[in-house]
Protein backbone atom coordinates (compact mmCIF):
# COMPACT_ATOMS: atom_id res chain seq x y z
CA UNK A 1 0.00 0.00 0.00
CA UNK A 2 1.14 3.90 -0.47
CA UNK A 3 -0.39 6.88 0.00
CA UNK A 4 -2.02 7.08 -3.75
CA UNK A 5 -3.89 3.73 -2.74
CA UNK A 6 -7.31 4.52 -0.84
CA UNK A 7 -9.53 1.94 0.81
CA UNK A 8 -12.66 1.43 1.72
CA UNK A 9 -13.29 -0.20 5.45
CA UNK A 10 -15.87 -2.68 5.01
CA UNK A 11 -15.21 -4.87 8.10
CA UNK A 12 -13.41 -5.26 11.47
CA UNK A 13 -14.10 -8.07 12.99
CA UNK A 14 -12.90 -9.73 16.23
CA UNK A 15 -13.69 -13.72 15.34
CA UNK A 16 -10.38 -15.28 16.56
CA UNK A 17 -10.97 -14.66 19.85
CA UNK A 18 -8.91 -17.10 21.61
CA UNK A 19 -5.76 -14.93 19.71
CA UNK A 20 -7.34 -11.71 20.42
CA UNK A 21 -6.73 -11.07 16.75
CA UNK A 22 -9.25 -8.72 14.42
CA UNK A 23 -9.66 -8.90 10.76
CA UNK A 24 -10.14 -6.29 8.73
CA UNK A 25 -10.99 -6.40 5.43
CA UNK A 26 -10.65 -3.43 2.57
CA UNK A 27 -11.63 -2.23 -0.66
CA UNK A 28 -9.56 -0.60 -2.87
CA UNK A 29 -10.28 2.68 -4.22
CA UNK A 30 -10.87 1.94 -8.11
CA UNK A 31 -11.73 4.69 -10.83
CA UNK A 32 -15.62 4.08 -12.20
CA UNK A 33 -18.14 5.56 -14.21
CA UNK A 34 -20.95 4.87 -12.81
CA UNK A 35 -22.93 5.24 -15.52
CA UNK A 36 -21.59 2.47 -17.78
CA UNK A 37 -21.22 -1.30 -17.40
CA UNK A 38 -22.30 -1.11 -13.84
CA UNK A 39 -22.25 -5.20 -13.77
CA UNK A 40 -18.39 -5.43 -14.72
CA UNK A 41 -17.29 -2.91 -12.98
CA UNK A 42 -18.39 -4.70 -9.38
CA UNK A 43 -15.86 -7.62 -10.37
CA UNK A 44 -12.71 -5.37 -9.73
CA UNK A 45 -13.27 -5.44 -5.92
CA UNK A 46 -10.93 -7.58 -4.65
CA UNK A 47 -10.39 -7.07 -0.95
CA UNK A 48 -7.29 -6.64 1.25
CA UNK A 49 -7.48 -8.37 4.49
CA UNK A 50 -4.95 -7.40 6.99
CA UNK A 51 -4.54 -9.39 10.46
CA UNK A 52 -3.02 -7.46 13.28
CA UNK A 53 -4.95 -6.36 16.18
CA UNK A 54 -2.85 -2.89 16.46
CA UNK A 55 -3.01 -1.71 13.16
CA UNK A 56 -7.01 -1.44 13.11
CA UNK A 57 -7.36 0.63 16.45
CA UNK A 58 -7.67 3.93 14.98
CA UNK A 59 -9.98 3.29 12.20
CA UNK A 60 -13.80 2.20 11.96
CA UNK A 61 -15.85 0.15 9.54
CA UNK A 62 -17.24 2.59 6.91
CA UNK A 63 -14.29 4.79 6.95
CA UNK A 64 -11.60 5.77 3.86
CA UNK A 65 -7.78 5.39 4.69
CA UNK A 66 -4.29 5.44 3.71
CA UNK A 67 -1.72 3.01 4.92
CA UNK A 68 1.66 4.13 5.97
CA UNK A 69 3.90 1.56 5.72
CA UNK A 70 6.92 2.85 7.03
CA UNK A 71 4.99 3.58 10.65
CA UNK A 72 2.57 0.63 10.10
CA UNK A 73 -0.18 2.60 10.52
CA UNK A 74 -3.61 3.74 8.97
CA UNK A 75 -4.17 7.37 8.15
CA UNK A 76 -7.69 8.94 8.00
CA UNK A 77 -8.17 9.14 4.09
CA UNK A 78 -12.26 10.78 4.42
CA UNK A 79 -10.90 13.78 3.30
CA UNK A 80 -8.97 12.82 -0.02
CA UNK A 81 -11.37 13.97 -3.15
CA UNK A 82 -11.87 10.75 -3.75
CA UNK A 83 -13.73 9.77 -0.74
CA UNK A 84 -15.77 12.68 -0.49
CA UNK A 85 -16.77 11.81 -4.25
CA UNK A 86 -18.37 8.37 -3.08
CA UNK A 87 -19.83 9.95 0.24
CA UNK A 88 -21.32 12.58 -2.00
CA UNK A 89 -22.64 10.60 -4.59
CA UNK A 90 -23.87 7.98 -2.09
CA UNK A 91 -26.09 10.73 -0.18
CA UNK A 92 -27.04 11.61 -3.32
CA UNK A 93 -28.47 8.05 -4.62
CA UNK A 94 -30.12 7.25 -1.15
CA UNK A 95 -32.11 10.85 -0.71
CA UNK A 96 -33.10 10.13 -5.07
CA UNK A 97 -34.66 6.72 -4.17
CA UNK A 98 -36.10 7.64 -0.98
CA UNK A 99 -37.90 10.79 -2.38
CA UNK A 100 -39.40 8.66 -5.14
CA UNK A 101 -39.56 4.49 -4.11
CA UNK A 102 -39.31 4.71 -0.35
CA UNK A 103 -42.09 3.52 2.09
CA UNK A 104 -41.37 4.69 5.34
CA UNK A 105 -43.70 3.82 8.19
CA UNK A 106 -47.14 3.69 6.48
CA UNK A 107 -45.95 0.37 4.41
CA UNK A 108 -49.23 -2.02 4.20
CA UNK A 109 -48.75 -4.79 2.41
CA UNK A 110 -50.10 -5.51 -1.20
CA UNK A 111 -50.68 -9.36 -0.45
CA UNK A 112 -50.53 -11.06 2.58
CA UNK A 113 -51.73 -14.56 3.29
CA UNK A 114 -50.44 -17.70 4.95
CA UNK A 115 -48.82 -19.83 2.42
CA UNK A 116 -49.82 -23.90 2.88
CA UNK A 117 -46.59 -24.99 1.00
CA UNK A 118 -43.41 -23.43 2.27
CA UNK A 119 -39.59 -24.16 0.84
CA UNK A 120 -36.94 -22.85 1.16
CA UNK A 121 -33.04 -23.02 -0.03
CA UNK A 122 -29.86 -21.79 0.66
CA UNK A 123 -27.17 -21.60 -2.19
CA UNK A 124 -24.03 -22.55 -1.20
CA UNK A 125 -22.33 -18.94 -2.55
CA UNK A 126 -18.86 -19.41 -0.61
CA UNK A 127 -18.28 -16.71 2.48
CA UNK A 128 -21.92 -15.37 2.10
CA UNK A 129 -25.76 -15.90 2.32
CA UNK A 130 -28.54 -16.41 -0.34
CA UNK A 131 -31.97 -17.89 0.72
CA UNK A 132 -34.96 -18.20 -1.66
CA UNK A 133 -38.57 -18.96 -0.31
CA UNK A 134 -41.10 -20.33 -2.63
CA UNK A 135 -44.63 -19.93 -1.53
CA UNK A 136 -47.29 -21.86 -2.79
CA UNK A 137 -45.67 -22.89 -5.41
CA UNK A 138 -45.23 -19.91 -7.18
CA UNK A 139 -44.00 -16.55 -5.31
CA UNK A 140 -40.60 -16.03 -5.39
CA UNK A 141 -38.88 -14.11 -2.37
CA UNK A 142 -35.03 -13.83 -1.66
CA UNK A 143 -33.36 -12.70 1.57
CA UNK A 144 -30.03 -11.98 0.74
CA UNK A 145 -28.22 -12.63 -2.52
CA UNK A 146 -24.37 -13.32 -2.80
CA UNK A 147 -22.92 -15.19 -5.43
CA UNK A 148 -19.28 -14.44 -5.50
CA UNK A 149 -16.55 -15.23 -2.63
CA UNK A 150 -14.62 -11.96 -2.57
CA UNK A 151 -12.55 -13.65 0.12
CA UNK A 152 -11.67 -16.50 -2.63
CA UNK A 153 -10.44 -14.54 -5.51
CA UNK A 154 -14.02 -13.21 -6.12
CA UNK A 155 -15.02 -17.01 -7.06
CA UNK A 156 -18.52 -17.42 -8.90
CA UNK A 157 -20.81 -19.38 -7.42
CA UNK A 158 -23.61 -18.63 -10.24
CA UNK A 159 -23.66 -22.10 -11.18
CA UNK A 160 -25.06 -23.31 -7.80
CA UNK A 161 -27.66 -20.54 -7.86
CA UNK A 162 -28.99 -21.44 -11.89
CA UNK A 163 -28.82 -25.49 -10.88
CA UNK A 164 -31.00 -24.48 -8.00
CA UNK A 165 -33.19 -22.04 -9.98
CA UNK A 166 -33.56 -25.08 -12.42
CA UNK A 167 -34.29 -27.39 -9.69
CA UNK A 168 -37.26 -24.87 -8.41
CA UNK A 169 -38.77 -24.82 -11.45
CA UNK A 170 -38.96 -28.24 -12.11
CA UNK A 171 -40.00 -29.43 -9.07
CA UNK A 172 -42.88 -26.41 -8.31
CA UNK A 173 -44.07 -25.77 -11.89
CA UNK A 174 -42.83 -22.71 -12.81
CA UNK A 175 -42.36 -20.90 -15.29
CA UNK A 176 -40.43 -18.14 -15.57
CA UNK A 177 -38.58 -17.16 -12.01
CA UNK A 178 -39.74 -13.77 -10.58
CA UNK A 179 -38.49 -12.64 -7.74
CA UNK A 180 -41.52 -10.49 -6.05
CA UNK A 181 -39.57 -9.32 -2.57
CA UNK A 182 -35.74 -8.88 -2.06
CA UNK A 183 -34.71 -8.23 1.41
CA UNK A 184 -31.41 -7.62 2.93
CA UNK A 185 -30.35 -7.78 5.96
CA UNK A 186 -27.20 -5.33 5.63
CA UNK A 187 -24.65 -3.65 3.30
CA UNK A 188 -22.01 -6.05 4.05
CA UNK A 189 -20.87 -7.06 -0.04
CA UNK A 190 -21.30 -11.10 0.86
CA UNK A 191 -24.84 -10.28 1.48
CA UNK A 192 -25.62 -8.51 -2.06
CA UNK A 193 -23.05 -9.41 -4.50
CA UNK A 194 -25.14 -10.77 -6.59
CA UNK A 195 -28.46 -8.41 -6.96
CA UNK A 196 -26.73 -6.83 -9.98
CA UNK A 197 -26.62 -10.32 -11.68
CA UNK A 198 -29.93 -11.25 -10.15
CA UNK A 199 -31.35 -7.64 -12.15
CA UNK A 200 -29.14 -7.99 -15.26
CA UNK A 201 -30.93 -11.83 -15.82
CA UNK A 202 -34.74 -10.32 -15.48
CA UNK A 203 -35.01 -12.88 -11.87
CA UNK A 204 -35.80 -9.56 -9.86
CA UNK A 205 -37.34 -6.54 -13.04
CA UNK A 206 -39.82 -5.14 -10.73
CA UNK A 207 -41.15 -5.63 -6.84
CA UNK A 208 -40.33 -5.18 -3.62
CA UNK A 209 -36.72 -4.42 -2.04
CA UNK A 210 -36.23 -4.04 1.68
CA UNK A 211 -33.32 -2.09 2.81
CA UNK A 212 -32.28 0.78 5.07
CA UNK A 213 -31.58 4.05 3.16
CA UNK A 214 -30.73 5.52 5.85
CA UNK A 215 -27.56 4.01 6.80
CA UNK A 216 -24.79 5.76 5.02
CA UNK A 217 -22.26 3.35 3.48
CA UNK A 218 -20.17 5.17 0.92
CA UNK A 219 -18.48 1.56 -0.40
CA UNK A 220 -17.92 1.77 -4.39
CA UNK A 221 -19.61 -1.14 -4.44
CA UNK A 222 -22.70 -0.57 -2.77
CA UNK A 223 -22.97 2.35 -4.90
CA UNK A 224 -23.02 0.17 -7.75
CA UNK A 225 -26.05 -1.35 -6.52
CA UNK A 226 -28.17 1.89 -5.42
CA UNK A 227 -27.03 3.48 -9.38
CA UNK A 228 -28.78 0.41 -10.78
CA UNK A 229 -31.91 0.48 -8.14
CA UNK A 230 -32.03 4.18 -8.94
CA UNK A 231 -32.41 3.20 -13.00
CA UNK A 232 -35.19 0.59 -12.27
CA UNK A 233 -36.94 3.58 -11.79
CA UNK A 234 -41.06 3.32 -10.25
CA UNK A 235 -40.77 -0.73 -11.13
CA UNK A 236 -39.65 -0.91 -7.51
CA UNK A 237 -40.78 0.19 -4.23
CA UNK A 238 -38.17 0.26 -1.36
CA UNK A 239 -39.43 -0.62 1.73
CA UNK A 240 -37.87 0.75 5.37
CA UNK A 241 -37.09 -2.93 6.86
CA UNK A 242 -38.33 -1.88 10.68
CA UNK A 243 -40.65 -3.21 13.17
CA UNK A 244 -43.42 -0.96 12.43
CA UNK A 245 -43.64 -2.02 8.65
CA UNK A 246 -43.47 -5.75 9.14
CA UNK A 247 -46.69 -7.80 9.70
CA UNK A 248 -47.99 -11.31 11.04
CA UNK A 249 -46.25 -12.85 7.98
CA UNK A 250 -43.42 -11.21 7.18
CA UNK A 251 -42.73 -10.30 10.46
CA UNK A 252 -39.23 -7.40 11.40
CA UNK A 253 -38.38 -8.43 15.12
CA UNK A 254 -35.33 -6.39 14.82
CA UNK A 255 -34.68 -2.86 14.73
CA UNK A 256 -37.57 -1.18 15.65
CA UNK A 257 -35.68 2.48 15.15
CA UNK A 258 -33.98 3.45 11.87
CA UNK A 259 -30.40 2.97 12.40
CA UNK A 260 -27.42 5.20 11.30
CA UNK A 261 -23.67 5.03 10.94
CA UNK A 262 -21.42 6.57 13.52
CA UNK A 263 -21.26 10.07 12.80
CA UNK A 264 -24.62 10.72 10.85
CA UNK A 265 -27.49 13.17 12.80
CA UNK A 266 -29.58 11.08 14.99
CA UNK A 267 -32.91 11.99 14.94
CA UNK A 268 -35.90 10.95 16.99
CA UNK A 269 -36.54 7.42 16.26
CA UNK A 270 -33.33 6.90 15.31
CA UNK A 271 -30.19 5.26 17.03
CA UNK A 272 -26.63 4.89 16.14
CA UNK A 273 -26.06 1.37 14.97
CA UNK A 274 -24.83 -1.10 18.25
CA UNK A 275 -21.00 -1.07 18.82
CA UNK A 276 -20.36 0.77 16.26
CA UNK A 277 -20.59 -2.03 13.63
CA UNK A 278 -22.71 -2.48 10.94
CA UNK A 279 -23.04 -6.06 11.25
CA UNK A 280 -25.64 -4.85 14.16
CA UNK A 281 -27.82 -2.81 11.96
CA UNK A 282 -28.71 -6.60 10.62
CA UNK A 283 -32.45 -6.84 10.20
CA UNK A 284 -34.03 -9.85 12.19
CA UNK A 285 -36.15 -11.29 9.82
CA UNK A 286 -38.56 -13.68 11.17
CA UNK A 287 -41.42 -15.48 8.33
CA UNK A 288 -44.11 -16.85 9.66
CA UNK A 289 -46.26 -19.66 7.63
CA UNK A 290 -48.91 -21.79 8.78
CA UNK A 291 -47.70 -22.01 12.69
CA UNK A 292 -44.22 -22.25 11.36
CA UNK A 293 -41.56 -19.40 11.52
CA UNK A 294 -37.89 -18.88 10.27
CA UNK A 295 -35.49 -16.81 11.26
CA UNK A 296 -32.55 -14.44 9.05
CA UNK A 297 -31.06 -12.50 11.75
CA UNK A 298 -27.97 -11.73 8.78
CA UNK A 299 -24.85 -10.76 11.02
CA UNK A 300 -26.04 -9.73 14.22
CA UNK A 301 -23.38 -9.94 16.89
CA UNK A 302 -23.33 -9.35 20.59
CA UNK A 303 -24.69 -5.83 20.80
CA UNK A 304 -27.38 -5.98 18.21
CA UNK A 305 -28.88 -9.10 20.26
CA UNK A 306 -28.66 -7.67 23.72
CA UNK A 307 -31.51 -5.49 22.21
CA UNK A 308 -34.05 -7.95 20.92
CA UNK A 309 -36.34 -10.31 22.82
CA UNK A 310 -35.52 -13.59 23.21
CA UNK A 311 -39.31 -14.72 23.06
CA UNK A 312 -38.98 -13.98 19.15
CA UNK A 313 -36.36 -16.46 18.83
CA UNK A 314 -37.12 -18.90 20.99
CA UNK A 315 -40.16 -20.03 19.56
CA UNK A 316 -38.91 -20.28 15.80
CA UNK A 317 -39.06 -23.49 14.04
CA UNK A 318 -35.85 -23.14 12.01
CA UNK A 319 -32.91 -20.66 12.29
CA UNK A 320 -30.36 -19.19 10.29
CA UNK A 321 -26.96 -18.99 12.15
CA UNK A 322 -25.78 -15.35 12.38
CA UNK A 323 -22.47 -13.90 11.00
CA UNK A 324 -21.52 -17.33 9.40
CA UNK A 325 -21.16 -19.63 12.37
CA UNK A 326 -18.72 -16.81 14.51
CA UNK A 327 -19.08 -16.45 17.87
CA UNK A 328 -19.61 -12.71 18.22
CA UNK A 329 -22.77 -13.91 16.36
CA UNK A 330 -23.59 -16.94 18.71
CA UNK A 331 -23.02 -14.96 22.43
CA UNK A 332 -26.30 -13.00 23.33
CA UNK A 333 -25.09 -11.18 26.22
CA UNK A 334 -21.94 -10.91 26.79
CA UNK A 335 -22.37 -10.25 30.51
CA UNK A 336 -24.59 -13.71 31.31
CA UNK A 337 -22.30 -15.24 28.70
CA UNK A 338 -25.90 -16.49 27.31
CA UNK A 339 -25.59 -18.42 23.76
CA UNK A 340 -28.31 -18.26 21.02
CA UNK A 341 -28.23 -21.95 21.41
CA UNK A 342 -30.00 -20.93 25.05
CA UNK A 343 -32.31 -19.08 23.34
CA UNK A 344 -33.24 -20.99 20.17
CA UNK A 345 -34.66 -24.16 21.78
CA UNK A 346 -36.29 -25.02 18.69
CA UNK A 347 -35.79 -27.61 15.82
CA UNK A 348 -33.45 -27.20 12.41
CA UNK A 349 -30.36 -25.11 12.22
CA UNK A 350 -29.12 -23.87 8.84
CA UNK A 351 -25.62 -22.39 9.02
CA UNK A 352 -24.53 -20.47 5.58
CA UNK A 353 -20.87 -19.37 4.46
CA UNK A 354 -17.53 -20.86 4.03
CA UNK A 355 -15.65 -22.88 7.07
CA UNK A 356 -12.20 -20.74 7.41
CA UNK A 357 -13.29 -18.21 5.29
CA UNK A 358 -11.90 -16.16 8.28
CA UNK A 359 -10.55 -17.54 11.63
CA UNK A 360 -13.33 -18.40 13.96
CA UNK A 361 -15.71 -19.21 11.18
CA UNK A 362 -16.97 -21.49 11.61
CA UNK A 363 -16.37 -21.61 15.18
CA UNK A 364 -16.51 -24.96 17.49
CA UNK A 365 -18.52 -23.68 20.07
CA UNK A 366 -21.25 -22.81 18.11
CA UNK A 367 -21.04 -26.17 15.86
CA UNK A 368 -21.18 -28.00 19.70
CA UNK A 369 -24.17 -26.72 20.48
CA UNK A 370 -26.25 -27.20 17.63
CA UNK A 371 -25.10 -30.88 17.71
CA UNK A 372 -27.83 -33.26 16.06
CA UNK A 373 -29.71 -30.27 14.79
CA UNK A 374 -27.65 -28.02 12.26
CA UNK A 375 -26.98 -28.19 8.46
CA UNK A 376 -23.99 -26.83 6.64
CA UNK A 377 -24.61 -25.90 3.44
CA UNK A 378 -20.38 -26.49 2.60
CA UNK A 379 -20.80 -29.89 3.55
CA UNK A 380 -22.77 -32.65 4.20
CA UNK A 381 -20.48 -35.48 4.83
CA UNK A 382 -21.39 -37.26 1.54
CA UNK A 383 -21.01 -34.90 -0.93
CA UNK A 384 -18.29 -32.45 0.04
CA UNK A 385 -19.57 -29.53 -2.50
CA UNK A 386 -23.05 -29.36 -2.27
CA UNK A 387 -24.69 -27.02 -3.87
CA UNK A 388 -28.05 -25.94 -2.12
CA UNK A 389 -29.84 -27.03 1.13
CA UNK A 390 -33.57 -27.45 0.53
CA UNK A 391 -35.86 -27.08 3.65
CA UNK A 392 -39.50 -27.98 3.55
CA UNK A 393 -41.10 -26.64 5.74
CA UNK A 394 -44.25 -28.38 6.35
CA UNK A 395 -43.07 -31.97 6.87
CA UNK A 396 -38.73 -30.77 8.70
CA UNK A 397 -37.22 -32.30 6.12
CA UNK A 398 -33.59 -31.31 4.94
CA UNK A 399 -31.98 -32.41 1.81
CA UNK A 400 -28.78 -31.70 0.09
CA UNK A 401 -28.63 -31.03 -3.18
């Protein structure tokens, strides 16, 4: 690194606990026009992951810097034109789509019903998430949508994700895939690498998209993403993923304020995001279909639980595992040293990402105590690559695929 090279903060995270080591990972500053081949240009992110505890004390996810090299240290780069460029233009494409696609507490939704015949699968996509929920055997929703491991050379996974869009459509009778609701949890890149590919192939053309517009995240890529939402034009409506806009089906447990990145005016009914971390500005996503419920909680650690109730958890039917199987994702309270495991007494476990992706994923403890009752969608003892987990809801039943 030198001081022409600017990066992009995306993540700190402390997952090797037993070392006391965090991981940060970076983006490199690249030069884009944003208003041409928006899908190519997203495949020049490679990150830069540096491991050392000191080095990362002076910066904070979200944040441009410099690296010195000679002093070993990070400089504050917010200022360089560069920066301010993306901040600018990312202010700029979240106010444009919340003036004109935005729903912000009055959301009531088009169709809601409770679906007989429930599925669901999760595409093995590498260090990241992508479920897809078919509902009665012909609405489409996705929660999440990765498809390339930009901590494994920015491998494709696309293949997994067409063999189980094939596999859908075979087996439920369907036509043409369209996606009717696409709901993130966060702005973390492994959670929405792949909506630009999802867009590009006509699978999501119009609908819903939940997301928080609020949060500023000034990442090249991200931008990438809110350009191409911004030229879908009034095809979609963009939904403000809180408690007060979710309903008996689709229900938002967590937040129930808008959360903001450190430094942004906080308003009333607003907070700063937990910690201090965007991984807690995850939205708990909880479905809820004919006295059965799932749970996407994303990549909420420590500080984002400590706020939510455990009733909402405890009486799910299946669960995602948070933040890929760490345990900043697993401890609820870091005071009681209470596990989600305490919590989440109830049946199926899915756990999504990439074992050693990074150190402490996926991490022992939390593997321990969903013995008998979790599924890796890496592995599944047989077939070492699988390529989706199917779930059906209405009879338990897991298969690999």
């Amino acid at each position: 690194m030198n001081y022409s090279d600017l990066y992009f903060v995306n993540s700190i995270d402390g997952l090797d606990e037993v070392n006391g080591v965090k991981y940060m990972t970076l983006f490199k500053h690249q030069p884009i026009d944003y208003t041409h081949n928006i899908e190519e240009n997203q495949k020049h992110f490679l990150p830069v992951t540096i491991v050392d505890s000191i080095k990362v004390n002076r910066v904070y996810e979200g944040q441009y810097v410099f690296y010195d090299t000679k002093n070993k240290e990070f400089l504050n780069g917010n200022n360089d034109v560069r920066a301010r460029k993306e901040v600018i233009y990312n202010n700029i494409l979240r106010h444009s789509l919340y003036s004109s696609n935005f729903e912000e507490n009055s959301y009531t939704p088009e169709k809601v019903y409770d679906s007989k015949s429930v599925s669901t699968y999760h595409v093995y996509v590498g260090h990241g998430n992508l479920s897809i929920i078919v509902l009665n055997n012909s609405e489409i929703w996705v929660i999440d949508c990765s498809l390339y491991d930009f901590m494994d050379s920015y491998k494709n996974y696309t293949n997994n994700f067409e063999e189980c869009i094939r596999y859908i459509k075979d087996k439920h009778k369907i036509g043409d895939i369209k996606i009717s609701k696409l709901l993130f949890t966060h702005m973390h890149y492994d959670h929405f690498s792949g909506a630009l590919y999802l867009i590009q192939n006509k699978y999501f053309a119009e609908g819903e998209i939940w997301l928080n517009l609020y949060f500023s995240w000034s990442s090249q890529n991200y931008n990438l993403l809110l350009t191409k939402l911004k030229s879908m034009g009034n095809k979609i409506k963009i939904i403000n993923p809180i408690k007060s806009n979710g309903n008996n089906i689709l229900e938002i447990v967590y937040p129930d304020k808008i959360i903001k990145k450190r430094g942004q005016k906080i308003n009333t009914g607003e907070e700063t995001v937990p910690g201090n971390k965007i991984n807690n500005a995850s939205v708990l996503y909880k479905l809820n279909f004919n006295k059965k419920s799932l749970l996407f909680p994303g990549d909420l650690e420590t500080k984002g639980w400590e706020k939510i109730n455990h009733s909402a958890v405890s009486n799910s039917s299946y669960y995602c595992i948070s933040h890929h199987g760490s345990f900043n994702g697993h401890l609820l309270n870091s005071n009681t040293n209470t596990t989600l495991a305490q919590w989440y007494t109830g049946g199926t476990a899915i756990l999504m990402g990439r074992h050693n992706a990074y150190p402490g994923i996926f991490d022992n403890r939390v593997l321990a105590d969903f013995t008998g009752r979790i599924y890796l969608n890496d592995q599944n003892g047989i077939n070492s690559n699988p390529k989706f987990i199917e779930l059906d809801w209405m009879t338990g039943i897991v298969r690999y695929h």
